[in-house]
Protein backbone atom coordinates (compact mmCIF):
# COMPACT_ATOMS: atom_id res chain seq x y z
CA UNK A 1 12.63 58.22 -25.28
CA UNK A 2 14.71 59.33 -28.18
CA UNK A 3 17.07 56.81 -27.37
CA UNK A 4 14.75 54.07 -27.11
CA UNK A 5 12.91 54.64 -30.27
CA UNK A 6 16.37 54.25 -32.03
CA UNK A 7 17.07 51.31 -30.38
CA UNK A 8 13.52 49.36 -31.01
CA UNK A 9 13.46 50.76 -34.76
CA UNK A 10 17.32 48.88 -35.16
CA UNK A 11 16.18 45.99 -33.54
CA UNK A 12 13.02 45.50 -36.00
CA UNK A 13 14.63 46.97 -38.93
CA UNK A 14 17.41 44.26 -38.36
CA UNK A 15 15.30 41.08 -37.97
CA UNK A 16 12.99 42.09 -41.19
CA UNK A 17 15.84 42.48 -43.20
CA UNK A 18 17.23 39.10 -41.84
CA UNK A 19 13.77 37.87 -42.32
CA UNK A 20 13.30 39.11 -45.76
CA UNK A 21 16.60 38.08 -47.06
CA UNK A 22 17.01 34.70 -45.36
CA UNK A 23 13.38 33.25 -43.80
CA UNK A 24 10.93 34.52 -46.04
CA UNK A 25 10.82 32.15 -48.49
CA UNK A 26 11.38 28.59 -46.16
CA UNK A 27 8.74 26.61 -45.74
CA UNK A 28 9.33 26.12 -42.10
CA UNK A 29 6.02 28.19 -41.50
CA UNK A 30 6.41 27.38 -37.07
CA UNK A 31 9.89 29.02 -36.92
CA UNK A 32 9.17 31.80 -39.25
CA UNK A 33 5.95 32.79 -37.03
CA UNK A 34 7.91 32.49 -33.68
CA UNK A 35 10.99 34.30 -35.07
CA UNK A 36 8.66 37.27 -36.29
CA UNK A 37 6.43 37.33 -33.07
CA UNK A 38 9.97 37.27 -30.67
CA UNK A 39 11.58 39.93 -32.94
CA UNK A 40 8.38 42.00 -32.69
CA UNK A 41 8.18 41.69 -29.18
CA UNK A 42 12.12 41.60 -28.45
CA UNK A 43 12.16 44.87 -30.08
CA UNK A 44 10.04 46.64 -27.47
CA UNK A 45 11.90 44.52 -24.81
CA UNK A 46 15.43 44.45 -25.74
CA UNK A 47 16.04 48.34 -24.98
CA UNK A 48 15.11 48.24 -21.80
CA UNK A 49 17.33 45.16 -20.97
CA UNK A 50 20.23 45.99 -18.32
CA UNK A 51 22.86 43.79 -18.66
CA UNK A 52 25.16 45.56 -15.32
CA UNK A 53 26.53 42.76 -13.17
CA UNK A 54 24.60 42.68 -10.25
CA UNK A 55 27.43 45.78 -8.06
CA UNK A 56 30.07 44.46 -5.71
CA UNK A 57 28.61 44.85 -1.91
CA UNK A 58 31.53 47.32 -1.11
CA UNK A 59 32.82 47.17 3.03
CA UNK A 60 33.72 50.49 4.71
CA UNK A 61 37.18 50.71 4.94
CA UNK A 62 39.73 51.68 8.08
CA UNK A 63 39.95 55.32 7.55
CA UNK A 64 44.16 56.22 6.45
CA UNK A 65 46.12 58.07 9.25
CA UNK A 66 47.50 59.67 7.25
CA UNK A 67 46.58 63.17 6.01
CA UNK A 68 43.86 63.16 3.47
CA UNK A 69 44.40 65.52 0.54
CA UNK A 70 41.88 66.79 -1.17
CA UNK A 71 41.06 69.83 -3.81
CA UNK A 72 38.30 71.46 -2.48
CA UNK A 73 36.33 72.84 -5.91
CA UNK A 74 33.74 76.15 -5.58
CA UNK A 75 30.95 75.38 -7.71
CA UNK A 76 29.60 78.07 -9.61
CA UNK A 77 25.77 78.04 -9.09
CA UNK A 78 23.32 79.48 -11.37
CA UNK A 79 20.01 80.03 -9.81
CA UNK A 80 16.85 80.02 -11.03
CA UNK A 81 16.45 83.77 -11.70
CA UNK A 82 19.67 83.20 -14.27
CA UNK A 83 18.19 80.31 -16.07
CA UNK A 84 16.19 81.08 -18.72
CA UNK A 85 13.00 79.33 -19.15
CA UNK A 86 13.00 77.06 -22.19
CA UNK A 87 10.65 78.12 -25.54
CA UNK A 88 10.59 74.81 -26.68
CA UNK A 89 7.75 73.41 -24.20
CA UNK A 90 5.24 74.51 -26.70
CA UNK A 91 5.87 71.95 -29.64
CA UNK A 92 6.87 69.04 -26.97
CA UNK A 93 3.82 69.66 -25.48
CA UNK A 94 2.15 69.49 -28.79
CA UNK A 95 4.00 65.93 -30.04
CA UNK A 96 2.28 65.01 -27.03
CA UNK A 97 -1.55 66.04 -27.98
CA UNK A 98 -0.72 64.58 -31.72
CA UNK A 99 0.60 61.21 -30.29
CA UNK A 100 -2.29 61.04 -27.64
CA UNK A 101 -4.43 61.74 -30.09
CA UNK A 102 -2.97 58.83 -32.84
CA UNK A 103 -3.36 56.09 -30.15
CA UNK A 104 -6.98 57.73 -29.89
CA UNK A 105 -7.90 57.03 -33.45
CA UNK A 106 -6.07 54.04 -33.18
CA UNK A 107 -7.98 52.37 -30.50
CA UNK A 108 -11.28 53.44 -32.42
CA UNK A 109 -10.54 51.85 -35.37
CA UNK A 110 -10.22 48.54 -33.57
CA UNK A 111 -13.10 49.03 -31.21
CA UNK A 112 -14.91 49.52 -35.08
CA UNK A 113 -13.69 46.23 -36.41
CA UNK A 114 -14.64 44.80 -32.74
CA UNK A 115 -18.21 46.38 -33.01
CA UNK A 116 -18.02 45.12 -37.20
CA UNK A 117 -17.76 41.44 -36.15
CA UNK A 118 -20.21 41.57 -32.98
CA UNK A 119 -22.73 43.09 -34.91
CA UNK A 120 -22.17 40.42 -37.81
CA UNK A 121 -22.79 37.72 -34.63
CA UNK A 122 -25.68 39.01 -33.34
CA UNK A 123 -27.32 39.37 -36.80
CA UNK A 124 -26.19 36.30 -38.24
CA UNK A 125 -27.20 33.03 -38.39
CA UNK A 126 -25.76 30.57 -36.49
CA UNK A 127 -24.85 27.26 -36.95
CA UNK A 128 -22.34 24.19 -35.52
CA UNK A 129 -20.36 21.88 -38.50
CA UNK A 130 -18.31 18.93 -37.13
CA UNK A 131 -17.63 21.20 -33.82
CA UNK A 132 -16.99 24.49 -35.48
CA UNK A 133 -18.58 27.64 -34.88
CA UNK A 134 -20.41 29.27 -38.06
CA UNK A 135 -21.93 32.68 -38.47
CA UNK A 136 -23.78 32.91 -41.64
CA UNK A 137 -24.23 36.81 -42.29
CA UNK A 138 -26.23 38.78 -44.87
CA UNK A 139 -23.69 40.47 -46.10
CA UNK A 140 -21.37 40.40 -49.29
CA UNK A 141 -17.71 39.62 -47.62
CA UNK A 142 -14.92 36.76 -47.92
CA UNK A 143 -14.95 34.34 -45.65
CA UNK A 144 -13.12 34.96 -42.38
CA UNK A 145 -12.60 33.51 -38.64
CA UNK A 146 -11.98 35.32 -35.48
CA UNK A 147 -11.22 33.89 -31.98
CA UNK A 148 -12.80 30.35 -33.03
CA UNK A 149 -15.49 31.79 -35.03
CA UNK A 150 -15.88 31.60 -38.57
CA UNK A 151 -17.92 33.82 -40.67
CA UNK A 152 -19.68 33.01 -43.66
CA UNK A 153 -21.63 35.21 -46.44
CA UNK A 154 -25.05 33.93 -47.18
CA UNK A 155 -24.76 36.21 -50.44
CA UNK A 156 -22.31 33.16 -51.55
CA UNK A 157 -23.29 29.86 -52.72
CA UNK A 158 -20.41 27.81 -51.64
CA UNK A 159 -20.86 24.27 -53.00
CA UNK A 160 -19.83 21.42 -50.91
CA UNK A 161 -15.94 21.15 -51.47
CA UNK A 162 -15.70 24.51 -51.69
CA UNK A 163 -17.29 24.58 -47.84
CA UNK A 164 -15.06 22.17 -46.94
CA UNK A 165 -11.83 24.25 -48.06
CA UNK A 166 -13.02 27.07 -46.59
CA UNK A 167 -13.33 25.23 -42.94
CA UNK A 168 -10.11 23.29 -42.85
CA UNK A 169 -8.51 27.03 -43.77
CA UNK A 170 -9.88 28.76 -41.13
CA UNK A 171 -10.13 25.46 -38.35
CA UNK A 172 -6.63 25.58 -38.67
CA UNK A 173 -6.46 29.20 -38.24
CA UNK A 174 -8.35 28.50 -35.02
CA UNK A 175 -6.30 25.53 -34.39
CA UNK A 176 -3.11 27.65 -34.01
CA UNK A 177 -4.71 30.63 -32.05
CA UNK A 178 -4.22 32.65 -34.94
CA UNK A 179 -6.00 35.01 -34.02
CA UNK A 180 -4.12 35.70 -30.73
CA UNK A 181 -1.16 37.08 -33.02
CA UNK A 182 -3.32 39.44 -34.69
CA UNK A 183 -4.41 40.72 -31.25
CA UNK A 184 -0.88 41.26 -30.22
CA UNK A 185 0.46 42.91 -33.51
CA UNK A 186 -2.59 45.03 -33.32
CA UNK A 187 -1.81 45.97 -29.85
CA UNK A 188 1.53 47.18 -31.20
CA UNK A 189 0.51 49.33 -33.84
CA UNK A 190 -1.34 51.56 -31.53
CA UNK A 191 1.38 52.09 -29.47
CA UNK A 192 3.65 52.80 -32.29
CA UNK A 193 0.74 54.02 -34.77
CA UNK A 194 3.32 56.76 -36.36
CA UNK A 195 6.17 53.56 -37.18
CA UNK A 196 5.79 51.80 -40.45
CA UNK A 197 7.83 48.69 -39.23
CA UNK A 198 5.00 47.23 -37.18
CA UNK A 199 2.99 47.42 -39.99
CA UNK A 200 5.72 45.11 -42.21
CA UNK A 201 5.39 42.59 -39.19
CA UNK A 202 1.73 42.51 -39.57
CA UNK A 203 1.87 41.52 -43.41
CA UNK A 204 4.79 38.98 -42.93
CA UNK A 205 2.60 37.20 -40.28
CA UNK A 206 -0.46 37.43 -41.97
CA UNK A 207 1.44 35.52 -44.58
CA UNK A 208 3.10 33.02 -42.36
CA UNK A 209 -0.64 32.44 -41.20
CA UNK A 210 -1.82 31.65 -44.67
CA UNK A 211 0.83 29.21 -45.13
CA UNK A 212 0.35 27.58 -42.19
CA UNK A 213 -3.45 27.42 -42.80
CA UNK A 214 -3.15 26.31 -46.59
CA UNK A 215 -1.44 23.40 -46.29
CA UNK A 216 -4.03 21.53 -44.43
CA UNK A 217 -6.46 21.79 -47.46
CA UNK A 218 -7.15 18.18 -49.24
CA UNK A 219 -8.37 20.31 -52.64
CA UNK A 220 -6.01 20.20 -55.49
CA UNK A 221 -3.74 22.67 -56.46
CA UNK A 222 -5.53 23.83 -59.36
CA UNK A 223 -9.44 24.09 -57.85
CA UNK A 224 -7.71 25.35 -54.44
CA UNK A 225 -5.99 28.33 -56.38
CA UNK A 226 -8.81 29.11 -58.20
CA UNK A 227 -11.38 29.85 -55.40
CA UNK A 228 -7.96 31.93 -53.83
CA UNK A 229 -8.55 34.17 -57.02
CA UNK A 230 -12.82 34.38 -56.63
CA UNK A 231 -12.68 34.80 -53.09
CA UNK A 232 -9.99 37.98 -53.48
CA UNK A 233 -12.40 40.17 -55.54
CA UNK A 234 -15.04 40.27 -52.25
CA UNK A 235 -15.40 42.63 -49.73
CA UNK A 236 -12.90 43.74 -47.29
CA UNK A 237 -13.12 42.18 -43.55
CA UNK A 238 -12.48 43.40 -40.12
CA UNK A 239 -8.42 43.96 -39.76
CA UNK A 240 -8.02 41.49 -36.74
CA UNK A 241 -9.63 38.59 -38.91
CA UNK A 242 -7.92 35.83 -41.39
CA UNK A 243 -9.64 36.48 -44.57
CA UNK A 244 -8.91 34.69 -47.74
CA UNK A 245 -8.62 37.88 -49.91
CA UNK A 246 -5.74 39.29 -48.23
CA UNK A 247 -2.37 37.66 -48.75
CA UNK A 248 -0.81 37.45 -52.18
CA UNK A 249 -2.11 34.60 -54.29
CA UNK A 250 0.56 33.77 -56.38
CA UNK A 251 2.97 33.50 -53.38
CA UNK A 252 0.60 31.75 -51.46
CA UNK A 253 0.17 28.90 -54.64
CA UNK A 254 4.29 29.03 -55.01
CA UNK A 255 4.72 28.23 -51.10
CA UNK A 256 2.40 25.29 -51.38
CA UNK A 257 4.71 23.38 -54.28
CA UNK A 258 8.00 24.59 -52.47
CA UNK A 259 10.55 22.05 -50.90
CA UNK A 260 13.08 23.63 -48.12
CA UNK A 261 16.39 22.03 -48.58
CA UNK A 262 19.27 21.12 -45.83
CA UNK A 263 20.49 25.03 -46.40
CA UNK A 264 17.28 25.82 -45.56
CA UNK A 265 17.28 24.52 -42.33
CA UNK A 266 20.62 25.84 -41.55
CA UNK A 267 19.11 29.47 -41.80
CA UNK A 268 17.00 29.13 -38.85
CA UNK A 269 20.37 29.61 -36.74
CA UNK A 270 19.90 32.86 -37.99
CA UNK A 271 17.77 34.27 -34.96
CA UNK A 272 21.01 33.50 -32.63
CA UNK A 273 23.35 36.18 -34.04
CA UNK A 274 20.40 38.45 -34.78
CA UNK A 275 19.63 38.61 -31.18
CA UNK A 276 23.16 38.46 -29.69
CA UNK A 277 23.68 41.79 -32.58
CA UNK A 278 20.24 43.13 -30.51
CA UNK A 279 21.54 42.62 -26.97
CA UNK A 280 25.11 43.94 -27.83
CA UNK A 281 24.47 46.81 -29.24
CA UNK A 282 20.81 48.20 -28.52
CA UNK A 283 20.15 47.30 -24.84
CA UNK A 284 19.89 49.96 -22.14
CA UNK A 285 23.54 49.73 -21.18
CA UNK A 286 25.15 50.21 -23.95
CA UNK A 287 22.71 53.03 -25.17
CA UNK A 288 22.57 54.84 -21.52
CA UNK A 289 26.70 54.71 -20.74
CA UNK A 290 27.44 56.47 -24.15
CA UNK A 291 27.81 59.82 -24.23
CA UNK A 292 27.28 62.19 -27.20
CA UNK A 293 27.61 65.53 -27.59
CA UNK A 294 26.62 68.04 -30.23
CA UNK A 295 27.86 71.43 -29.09
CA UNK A 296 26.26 72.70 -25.70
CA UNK A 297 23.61 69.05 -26.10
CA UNK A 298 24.92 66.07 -24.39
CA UNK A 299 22.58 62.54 -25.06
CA UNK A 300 23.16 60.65 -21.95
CA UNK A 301 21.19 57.50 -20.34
CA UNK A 302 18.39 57.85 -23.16
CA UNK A 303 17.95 61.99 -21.74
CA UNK A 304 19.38 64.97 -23.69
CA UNK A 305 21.25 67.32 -21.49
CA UNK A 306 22.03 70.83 -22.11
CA UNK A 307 24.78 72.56 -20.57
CA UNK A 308 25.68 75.73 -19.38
CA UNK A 309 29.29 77.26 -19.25
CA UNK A 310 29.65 79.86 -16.57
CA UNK A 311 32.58 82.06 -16.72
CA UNK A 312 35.95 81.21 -15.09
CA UNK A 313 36.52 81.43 -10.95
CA UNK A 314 39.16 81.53 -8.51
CA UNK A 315 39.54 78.78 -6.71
CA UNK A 316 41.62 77.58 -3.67
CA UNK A 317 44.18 74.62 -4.86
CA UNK A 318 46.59 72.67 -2.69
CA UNK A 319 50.08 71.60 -4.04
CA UNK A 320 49.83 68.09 -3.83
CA UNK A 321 53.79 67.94 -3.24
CA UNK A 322 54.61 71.05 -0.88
CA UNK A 323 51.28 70.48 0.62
CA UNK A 324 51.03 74.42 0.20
CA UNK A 325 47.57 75.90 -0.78
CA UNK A 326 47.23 78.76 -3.46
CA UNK A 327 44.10 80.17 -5.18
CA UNK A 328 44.40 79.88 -9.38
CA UNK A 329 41.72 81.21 -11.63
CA UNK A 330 40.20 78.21 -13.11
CA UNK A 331 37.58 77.37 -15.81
CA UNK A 332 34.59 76.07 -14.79
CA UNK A 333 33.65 73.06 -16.61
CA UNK A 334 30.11 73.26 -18.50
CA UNK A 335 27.62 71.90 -16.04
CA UNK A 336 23.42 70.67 -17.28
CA UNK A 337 20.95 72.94 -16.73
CA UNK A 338 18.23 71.90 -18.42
CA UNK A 339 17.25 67.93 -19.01
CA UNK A 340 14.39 67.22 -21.80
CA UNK A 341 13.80 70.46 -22.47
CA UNK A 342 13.00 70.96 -18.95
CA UNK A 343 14.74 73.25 -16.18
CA UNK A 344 17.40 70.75 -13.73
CA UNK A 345 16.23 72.24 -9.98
CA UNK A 346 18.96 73.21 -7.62
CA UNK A 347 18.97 71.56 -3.87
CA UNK A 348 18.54 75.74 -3.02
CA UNK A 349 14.83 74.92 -5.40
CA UNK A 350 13.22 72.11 -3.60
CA UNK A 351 12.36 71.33 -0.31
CA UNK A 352 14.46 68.25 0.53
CA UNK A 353 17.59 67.52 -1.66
CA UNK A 354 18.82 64.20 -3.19
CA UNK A 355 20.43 62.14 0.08
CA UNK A 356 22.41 58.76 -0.50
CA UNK A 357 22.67 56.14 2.11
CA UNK A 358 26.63 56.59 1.99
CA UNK A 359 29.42 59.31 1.56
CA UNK A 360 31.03 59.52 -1.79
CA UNK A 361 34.08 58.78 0.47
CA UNK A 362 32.87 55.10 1.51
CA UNK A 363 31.97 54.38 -2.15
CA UNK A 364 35.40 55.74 -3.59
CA UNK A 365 37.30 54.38 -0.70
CA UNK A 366 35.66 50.76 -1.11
CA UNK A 367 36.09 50.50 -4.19
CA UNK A 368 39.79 51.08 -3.74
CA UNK A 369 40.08 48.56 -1.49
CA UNK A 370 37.95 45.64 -3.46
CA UNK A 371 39.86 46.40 -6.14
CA UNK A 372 43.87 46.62 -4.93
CA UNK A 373 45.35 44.77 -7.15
CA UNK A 374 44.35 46.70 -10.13
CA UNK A 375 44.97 50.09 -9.03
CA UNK A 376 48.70 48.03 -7.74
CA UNK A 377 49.13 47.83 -11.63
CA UNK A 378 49.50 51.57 -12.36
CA UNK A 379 52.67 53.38 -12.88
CA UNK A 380 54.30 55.13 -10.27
CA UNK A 381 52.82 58.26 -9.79
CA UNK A 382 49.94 60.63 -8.69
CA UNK A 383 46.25 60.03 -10.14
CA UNK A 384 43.36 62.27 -9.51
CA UNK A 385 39.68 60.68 -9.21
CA UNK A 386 37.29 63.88 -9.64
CA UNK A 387 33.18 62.76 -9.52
CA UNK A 388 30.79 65.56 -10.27
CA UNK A 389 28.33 67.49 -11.75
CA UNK A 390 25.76 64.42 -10.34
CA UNK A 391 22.05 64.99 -11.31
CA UNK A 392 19.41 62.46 -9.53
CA UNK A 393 16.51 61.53 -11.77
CA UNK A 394 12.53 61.65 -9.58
CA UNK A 395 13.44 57.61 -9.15
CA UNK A 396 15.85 57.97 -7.17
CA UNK A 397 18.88 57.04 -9.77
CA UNK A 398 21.76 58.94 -11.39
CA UNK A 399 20.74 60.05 -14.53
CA UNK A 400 23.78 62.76 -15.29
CA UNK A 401 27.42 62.71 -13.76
CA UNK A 402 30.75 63.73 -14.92
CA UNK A 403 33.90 61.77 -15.11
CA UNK A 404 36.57 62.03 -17.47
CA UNK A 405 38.73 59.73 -16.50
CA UNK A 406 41.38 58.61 -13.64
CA UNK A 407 43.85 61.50 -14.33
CA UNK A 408 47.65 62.06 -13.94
CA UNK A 409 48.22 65.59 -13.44
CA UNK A 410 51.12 68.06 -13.02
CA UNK A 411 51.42 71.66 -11.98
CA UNK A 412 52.39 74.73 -13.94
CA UNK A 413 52.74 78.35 -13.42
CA UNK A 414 50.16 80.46 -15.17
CA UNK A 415 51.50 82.95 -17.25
CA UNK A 416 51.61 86.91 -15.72
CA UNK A 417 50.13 85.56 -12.39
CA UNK A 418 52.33 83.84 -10.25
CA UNK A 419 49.91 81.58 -9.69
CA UNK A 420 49.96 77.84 -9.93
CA UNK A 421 47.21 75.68 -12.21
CA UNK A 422 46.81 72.23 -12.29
CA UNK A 423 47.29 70.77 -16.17
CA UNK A 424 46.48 67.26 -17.05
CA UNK A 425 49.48 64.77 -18.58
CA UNK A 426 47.59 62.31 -20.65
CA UNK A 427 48.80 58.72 -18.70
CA UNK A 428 51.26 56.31 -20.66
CA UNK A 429 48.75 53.91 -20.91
CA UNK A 430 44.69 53.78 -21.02
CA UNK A 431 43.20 52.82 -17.62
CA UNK A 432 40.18 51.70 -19.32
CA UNK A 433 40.01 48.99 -16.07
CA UNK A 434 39.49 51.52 -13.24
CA UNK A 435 37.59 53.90 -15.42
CA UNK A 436 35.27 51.50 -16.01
CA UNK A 437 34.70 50.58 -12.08
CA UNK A 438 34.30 54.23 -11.65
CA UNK A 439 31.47 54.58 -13.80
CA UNK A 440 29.60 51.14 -13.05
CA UNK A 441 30.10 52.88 -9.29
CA UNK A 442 28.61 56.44 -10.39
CA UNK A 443 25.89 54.94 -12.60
CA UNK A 444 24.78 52.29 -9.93
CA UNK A 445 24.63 54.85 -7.26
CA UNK A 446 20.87 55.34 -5.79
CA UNK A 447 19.43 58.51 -3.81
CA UNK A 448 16.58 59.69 -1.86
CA UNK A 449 14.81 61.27 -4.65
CA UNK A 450 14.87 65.28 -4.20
CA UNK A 451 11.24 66.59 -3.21
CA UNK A 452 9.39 69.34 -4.43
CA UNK A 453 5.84 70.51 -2.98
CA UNK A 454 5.45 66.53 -2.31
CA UNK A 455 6.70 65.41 -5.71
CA UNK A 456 9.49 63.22 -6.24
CA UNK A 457 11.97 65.95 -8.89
CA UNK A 458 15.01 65.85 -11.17
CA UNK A 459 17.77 67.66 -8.76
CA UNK A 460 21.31 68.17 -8.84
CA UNK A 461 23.26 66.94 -6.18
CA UNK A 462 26.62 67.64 -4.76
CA UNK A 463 27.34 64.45 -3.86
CA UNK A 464 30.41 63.60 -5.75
CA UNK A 465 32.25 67.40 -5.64
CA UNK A 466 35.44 66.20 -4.40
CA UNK A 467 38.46 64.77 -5.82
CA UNK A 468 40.56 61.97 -4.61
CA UNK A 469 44.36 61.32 -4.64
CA UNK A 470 45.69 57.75 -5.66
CA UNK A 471 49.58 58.05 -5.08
CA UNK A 472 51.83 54.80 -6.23
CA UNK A 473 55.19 54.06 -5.05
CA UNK A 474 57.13 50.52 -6.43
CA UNK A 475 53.48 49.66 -7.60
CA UNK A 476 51.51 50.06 -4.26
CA UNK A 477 48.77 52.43 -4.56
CA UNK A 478 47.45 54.72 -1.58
CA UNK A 479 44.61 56.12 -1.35
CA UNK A 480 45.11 59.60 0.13
């Protein structure tokens, strides 16, 4: 969620600046309200976009005849009992009550506004001019229109042009459904009530609005301004409404003498790199496949991970050149324990663990084989695939895994024991190709979700705890 709310606030933050520094000031009123309604919207949208090729439909393979080596790892599990239970449940639980409760108030203050104008209907008088719809009210307000109705305070003697300004302003409010935008951008602010940027978007459209609405009017310049300036010192009106007292006079006035030149026009491509920036760099995939870390804290598919590093065990290791097996002490890598502030269950917790469809074997072996050529391209030697550490989210999907890479590795002699250790060599060149197959594979892989007392859980899986040996000889990669 985290995640997300970085994303959408880069988004918005992006296009307003754009918008402020390019768009605001056109007079090409259309564009400007579509471009602010899309970014609005886009921003919401745009971080949950997955832009992952649709995966490869991998074949099993002929199993090799050869023998199949493989480094058998013994996980070190923690169970429950060892895990201690997180304090921090308290204050998420309480973000929760104060957000719940700020869509609350929210929601009131627009079913207020809602019951404002109905009770305004039902009391005032009502009347049809040249096909429009006009509620004459007893109170003191500025005139306003809402969803094809326009309001109209009795306590104000509007003379004859000054009527007729005030319905080709708000007909043409009508006209462009207006009041459909307010809706929406209302809508938004209660589901992000504690983000000012939603609020911004709400005064830049109201303005587009009044642009688009002023131009219409037949009144000159001079008489039209001037009722602007009466009508702003009147009461306020209901917040999903066009009202004539809201937007900035003087800017309104300005925008009605303004001429957009060919430059102008040439800004509108501006929404094209503004949304290809969006896409790039705050969609799901590129937010979810980046990994950061901040000591024991790992950020990872939009969840924050925390890890636990148990202490070092023996192991049982093969020599991947004598073929002869030995036992090394080894350090257990750090492994997530708890995801959102919430305890990871073990398949030894729930009642059915996470199942996939396939082996890790097929997938790793499939991929090997629909993708020959490139593993062909490595240099002669021995590479080490090692998938682990996998944690299946309640939907079914991989939200956690480790991989660090396709690995070269060499074996030395630890010091005092005797015994051998396997020590990564860092390869020659990046294999940026095959690590990236490797991770569409582990991130595309789908489970069984793990149950608990009939509920669809968060479970860690064993899955992926084995490695795989790629040897290559004259540039022909096996897959042992």
């Amino acid at each position: 969620m985290l995640q997300y709310l970085i994303n959408c606030s880069a988004i918005w933050l992006l296009s307003l600046l754009c918008y402020d520094l390019f768009l605001r000031r056109n007079t090409f009123h259309n564009y400007n309200r579509i471009y602010l309604l899309g970014t609005l919207i886009g921003g919401m949208l745009i971080p949950f976009l997955s832009l992952e090729n649709e995966k490869r439909l991998y074949q099993e393979t002929t199993p090799n005849n050869g023998l199949e080596r493989t480094i058998e790892i013994k996980k070190y599990l923690v169970t429950a009992a060892q895990i201690k239970p997180t304090q921090s449940l308290d204050w998420i639980f309480w973000l929760k009550i104060i957000y719940i409760t700020g869509v609350v108030l929210s929601l009131c203050v627009l079913l207020a506004d809602l019951l404002k104008t109905i009770r305004l209907y039902k009391e005032g008088n009502k009347t049809n001019i040249d096909g429009l719809h006009i509620i004459e009210t007893q109170q003191v307000h500025s005139p306003f229109s809402l969803f094809g109705l326009i309001f109209l305070s009795a306590q104000q003697p509007y003379d004859e042009e000054q009527l007729s300004m005030i319905l080709m302003h708000e007909k043409r409010h009508n006209h462009l459904l207006h009041s459909i935008d307010l809706l929406v951008v209302q809508l938004v602010k209660i589901i992000f009530w504690f983000h000012p940027l939603p609020y911004i978007y709400r005064l830049r459209l109201l303005m587009v609005h009044e642009y688009q609405a002023d131009v219409v009017v037949a009144a000159p310049l001079a008489d039209y301004g001037a009722f602007l300036v009466e009508q702003s010192f009147l009461q306020n009106t209901p917040s999903i409404a066009h009202s004539f007292h809201r937007s900035p006079i003087k800017n309104r006035i300005i925008m009605l003498t303004r001429k957009s030149s060919t430059w102008s026009k040439s800004k509108m491509l501006l929404a094209i790199p503004v949304m290809v920036i969006s896409v790039s760099c705050f969609s799901k995939d590129v937010s979810d496949n980046k990994r950061v870390q901040n000591g024991n804290k790992v950020t990872f598919k939009g969840n924050v991970f925390e890890l636990t590093t148990p202490p070092p065990d023996t192991v049982t290791i093969q020599d991947p050149t004598t073929g002869k097996w030995d036992t090394a002490m080894m350090q257990v890598d750090p492994f997530p324990t708890i995801m959102n502030h919430e305890k990871i269950l073990t398949d030894k917790d729930v009642d059915e663990a996470p199942l996939s469809k396939n082996s890790i074997e097929y997938y790793v072996k499939s991929l090997f084989k629909g993708n020959k050529t490139l593993f062909n391209r490595l240099e002669d030697g021995e590479y080490y695939i090692y998938l682990n550490q996998f944690v299946v989210g309640s939907n079914g999907k991989v939200v956690y895994y480790k991989f660090d890479g396709i690995e070269n590795r060499k074996y030395e002699r630890l010091p005092g024991s005797g015994k051998q250790t396997s020590v990564p060599v860092k390869p020659q060149e990046v294999k940026n190709s095959i690590d990236q197959l490797i991770n569409d594979l582990a991130s595309g892989l789908v489970f069984d979700p793990a149950i608990k007392n009939g509920k669809d859980v968060v479970c860690t899986s064993d899955f992926g705890d084995k490695g795989f040996l790629i040897k290559v000889e004259n540039h022909i990669a096996t897959l042992k």
